[in-house]
N, C-alpha and C. Protein backbone atom coordinates (compact mmCIF):
# COMPACT_ATOMS: atom_id res chain seq x y z
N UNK A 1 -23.03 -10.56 6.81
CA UNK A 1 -23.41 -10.72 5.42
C UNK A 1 -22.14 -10.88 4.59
N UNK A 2 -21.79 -11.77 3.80
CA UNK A 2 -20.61 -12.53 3.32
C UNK A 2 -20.91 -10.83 1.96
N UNK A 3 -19.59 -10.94 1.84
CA UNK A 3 -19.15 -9.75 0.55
C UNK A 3 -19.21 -9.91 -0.56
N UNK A 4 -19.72 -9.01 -1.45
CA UNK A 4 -20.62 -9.02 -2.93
C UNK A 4 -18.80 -8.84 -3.95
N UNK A 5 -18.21 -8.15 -2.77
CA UNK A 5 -16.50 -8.33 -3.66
C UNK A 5 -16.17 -8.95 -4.56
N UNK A 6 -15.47 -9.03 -5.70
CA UNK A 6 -15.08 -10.08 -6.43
C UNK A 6 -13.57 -10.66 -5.28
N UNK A 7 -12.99 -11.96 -5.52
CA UNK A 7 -12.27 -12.34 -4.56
C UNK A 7 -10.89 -12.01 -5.69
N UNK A 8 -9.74 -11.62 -5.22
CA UNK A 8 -8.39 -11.54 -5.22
C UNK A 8 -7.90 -12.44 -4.54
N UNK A 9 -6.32 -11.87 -4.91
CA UNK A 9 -5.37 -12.93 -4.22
C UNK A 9 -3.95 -12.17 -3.87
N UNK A 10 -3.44 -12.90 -3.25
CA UNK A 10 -2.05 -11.87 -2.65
C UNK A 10 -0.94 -13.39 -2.21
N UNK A 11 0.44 -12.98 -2.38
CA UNK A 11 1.19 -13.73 -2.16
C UNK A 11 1.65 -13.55 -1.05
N UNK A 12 1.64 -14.37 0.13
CA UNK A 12 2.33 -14.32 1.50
C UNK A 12 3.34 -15.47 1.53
N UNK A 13 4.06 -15.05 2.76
CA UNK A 13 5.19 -16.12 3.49
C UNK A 13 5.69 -15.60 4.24
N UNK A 14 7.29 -16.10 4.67
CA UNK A 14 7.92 -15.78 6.08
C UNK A 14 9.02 -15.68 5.12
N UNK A 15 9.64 -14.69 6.36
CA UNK A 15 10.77 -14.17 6.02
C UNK A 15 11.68 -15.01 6.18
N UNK A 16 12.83 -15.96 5.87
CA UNK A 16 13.56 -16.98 5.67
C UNK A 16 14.49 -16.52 7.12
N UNK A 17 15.10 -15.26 7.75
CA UNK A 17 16.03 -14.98 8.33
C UNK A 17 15.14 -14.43 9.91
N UNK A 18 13.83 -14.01 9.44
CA UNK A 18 13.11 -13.61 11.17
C UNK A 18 12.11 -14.44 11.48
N UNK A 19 11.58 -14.85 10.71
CA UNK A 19 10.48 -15.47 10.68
C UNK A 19 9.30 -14.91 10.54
N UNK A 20 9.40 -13.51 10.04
CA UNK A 20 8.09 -12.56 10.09
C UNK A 20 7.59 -13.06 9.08
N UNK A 21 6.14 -12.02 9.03
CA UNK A 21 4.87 -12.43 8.11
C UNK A 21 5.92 -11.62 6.86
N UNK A 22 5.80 -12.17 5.21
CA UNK A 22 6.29 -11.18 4.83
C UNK A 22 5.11 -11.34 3.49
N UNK A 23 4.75 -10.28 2.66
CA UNK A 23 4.04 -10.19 1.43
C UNK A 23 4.55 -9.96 0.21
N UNK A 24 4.10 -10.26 -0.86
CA UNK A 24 5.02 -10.17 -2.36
C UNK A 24 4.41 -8.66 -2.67
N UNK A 25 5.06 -7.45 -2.63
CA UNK A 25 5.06 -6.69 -3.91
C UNK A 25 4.55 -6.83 -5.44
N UNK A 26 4.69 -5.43 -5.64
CA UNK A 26 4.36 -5.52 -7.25
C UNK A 26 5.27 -6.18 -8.26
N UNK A 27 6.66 -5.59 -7.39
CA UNK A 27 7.90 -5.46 -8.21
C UNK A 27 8.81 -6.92 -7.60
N UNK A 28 8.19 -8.01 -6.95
CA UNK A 28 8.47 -9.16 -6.44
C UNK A 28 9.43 -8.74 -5.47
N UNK A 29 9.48 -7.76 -4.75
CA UNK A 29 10.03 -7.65 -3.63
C UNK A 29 9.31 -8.15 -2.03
N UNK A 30 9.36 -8.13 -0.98
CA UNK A 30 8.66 -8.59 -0.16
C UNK A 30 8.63 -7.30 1.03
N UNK A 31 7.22 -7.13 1.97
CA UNK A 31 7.55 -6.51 3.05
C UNK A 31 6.69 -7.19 4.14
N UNK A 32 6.75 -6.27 4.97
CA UNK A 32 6.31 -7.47 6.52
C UNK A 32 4.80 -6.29 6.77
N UNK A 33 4.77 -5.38 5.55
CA UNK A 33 3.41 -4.56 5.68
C UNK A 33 2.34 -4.95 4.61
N UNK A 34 0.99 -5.75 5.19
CA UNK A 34 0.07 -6.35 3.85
C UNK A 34 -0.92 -4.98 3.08
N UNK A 35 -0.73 -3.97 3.41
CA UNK A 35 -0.73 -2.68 2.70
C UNK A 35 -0.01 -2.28 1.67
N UNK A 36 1.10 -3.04 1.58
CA UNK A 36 1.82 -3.23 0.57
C UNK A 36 2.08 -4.10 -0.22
N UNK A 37 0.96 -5.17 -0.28
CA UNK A 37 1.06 -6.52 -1.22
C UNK A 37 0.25 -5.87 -2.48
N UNK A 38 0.72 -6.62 -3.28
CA UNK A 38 0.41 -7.04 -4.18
C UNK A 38 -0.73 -7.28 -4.45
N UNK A 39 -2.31 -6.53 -5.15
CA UNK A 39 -3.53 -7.70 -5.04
C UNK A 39 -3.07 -7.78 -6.62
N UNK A 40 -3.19 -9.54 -6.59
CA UNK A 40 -3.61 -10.02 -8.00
C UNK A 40 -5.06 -10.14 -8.51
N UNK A 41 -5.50 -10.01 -10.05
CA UNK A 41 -6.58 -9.99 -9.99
C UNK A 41 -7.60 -11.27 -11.01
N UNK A 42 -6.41 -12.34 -10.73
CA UNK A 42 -6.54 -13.88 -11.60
C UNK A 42 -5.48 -14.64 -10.47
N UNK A 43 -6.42 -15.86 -10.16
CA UNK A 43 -5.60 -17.22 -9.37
C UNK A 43 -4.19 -17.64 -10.55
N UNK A 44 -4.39 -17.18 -11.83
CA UNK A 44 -3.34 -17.60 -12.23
C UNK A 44 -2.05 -16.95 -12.33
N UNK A 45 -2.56 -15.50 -12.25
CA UNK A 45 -1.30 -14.43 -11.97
C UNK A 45 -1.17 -14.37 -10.67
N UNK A 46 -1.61 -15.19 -9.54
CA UNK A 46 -1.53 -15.22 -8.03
C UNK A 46 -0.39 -16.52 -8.23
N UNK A 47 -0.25 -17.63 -9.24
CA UNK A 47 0.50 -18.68 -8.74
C UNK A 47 1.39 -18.21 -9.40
N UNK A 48 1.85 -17.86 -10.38
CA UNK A 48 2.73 -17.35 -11.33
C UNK A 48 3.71 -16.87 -10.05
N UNK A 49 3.19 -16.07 -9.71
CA UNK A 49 3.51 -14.71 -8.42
C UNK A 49 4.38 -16.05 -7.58
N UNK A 50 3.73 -16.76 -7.07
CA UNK A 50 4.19 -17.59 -6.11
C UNK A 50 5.17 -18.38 -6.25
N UNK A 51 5.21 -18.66 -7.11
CA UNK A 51 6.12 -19.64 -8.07
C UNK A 51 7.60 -18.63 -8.17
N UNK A 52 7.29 -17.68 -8.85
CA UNK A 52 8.58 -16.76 -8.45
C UNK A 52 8.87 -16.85 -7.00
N UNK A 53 8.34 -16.21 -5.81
CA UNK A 53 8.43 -16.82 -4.54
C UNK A 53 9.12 -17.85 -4.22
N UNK A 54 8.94 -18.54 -5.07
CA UNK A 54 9.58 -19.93 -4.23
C UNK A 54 11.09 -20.29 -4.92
N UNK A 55 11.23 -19.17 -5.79
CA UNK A 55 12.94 -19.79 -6.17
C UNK A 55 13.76 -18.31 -5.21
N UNK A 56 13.09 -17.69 -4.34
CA UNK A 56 13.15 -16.44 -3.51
C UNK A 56 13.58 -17.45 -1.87
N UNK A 57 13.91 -18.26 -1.77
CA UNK A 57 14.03 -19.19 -0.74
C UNK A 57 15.09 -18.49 0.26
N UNK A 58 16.23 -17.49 -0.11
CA UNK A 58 17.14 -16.98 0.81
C UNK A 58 16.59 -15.85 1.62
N UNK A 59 15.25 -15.17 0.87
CA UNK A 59 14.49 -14.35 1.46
C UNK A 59 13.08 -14.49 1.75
N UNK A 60 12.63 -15.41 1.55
CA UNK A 60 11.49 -16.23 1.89
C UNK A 60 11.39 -18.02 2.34
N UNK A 61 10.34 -17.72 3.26
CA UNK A 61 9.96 -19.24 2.80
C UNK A 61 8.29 -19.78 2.51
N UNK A 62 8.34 -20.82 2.41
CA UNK A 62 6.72 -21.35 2.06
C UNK A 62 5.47 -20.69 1.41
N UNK A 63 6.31 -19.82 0.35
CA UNK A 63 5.07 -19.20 0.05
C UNK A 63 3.40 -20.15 -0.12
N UNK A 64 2.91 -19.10 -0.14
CA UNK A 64 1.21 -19.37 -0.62
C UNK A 64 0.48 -17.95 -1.18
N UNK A 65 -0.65 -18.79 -1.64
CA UNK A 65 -1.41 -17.41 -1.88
C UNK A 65 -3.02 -17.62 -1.08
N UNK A 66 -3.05 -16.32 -0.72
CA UNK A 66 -4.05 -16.01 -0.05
C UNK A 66 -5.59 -15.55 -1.09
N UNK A 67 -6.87 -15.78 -0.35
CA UNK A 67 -7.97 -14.91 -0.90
C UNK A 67 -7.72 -13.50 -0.30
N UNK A 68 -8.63 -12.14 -0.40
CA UNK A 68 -8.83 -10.97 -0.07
C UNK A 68 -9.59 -10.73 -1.26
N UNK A 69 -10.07 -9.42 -0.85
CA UNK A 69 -11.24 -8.54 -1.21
C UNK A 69 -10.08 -7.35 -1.53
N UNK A 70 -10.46 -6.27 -2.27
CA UNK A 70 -9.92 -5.39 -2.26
C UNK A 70 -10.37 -4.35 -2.82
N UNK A 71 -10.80 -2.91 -2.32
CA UNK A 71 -12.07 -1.80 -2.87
C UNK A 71 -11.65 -0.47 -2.24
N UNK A 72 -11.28 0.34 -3.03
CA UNK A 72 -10.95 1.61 -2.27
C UNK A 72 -9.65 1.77 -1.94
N UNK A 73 -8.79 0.73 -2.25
CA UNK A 73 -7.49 0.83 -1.53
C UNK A 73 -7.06 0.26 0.02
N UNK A 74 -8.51 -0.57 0.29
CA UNK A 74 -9.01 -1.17 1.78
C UNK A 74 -8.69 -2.60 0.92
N UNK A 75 -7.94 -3.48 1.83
CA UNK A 75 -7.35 -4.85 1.73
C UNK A 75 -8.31 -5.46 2.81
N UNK A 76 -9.10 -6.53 2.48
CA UNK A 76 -9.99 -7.19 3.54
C UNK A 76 -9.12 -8.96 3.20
N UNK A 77 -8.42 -9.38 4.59
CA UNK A 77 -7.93 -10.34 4.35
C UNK A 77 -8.97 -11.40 4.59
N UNK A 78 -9.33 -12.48 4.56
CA UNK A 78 -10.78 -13.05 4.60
C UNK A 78 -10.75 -14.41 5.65
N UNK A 79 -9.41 -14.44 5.99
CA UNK A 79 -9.63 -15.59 7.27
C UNK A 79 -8.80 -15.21 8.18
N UNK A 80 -9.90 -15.37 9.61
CA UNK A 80 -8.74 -15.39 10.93
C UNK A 80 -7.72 -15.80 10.86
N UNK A 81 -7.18 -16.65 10.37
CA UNK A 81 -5.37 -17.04 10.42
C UNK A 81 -5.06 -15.66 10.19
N UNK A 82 -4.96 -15.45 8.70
CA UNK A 82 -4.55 -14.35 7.89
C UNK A 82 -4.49 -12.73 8.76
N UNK A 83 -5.67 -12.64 9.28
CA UNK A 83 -5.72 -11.64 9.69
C UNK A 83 -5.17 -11.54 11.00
N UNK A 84 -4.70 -12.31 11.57
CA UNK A 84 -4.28 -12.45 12.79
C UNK A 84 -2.18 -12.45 12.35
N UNK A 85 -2.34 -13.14 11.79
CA UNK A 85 -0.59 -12.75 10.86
C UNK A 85 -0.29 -11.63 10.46
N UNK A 86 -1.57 -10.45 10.27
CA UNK A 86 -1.28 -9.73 9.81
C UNK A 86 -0.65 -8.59 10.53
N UNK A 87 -1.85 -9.37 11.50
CA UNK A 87 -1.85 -8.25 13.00
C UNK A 87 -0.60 -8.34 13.93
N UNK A 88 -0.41 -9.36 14.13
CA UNK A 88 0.71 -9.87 14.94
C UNK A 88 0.02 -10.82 15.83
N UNK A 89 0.67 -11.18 17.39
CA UNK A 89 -0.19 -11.79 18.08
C UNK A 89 -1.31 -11.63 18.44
N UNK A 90 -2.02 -12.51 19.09
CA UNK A 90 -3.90 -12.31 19.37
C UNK A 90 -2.82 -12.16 21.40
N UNK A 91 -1.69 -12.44 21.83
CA UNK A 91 -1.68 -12.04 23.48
C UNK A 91 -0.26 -10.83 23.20
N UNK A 92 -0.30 -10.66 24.85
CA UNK A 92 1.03 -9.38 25.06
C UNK A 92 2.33 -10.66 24.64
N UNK A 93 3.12 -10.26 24.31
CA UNK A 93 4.36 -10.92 24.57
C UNK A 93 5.14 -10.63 25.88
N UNK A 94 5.80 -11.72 26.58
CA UNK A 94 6.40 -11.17 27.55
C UNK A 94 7.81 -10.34 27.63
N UNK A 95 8.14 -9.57 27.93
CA UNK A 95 9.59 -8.78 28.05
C UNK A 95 10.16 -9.90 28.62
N UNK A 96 11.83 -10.10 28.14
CA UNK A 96 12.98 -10.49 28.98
C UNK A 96 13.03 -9.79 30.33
N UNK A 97 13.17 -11.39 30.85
CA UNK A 97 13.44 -10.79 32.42
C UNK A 97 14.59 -9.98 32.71
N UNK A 98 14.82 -8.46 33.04
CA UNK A 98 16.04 -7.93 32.85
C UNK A 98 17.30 -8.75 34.03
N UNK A 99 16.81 -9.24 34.81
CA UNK A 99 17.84 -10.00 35.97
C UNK A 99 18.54 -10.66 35.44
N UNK A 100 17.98 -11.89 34.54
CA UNK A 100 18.76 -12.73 33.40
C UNK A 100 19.23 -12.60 32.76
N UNK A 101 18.85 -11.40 32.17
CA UNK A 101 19.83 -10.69 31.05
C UNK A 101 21.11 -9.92 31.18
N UNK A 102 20.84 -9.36 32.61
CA UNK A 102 22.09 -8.71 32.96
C UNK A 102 23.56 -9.38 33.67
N UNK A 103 23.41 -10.68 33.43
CA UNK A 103 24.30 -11.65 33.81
C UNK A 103 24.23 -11.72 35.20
N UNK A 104 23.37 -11.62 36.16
CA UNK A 104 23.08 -11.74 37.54
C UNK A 104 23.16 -13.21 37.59
């Protein structure tokens, strides 16, 4: 059953130097935790947001803004991409082979 929520918005991107997921803050800072974004509560204070973002280019890149829900202090991100960025990968990653690494 699709959510009676009103829809928000949140500023995402990548971190310019790891490539992690990273989110805009209140205070236009960024972290790689979406528990700590920012919900906006107007698409126009969501681009505003972004727009700052994007002159943030040494510590970000490509911003966008996302939909979400937000009630209770519970962040509902609203598309598999999203939520899967949020999460990290959908497989295991593999460990370095230690043989290779150890100059063998």
């Amino acid at each position: 059953m699709p959510s009676k929520l009103p829809i928000k918005w949140v500023v995402t991107a990548n971190f310019t130097g790891s490539g992690a997921v990273a989110y805009m803050r209140a205070d236009h800072s960024f972290s790689n935790a979406v528990a700590e974004a920012a919900v906006l509560a107007t698409k126009e204070d969501a681009e505003a947001a972004r727009k700052v973002a994007l002159k943030m280019e040494r510590i970000v890149a490509d911003p966008y803004v996302i939909e979400v829900t937000h009630e209770a202090g519970v962040l509902d991100l609203l598309t598999a991409r999203e939520r899967i960025r949020a999460k990290g990968p959908t497989i295991p990653m593999r460990r370095p082979d230690p043989l290779v690494h150890a100059g063998s």
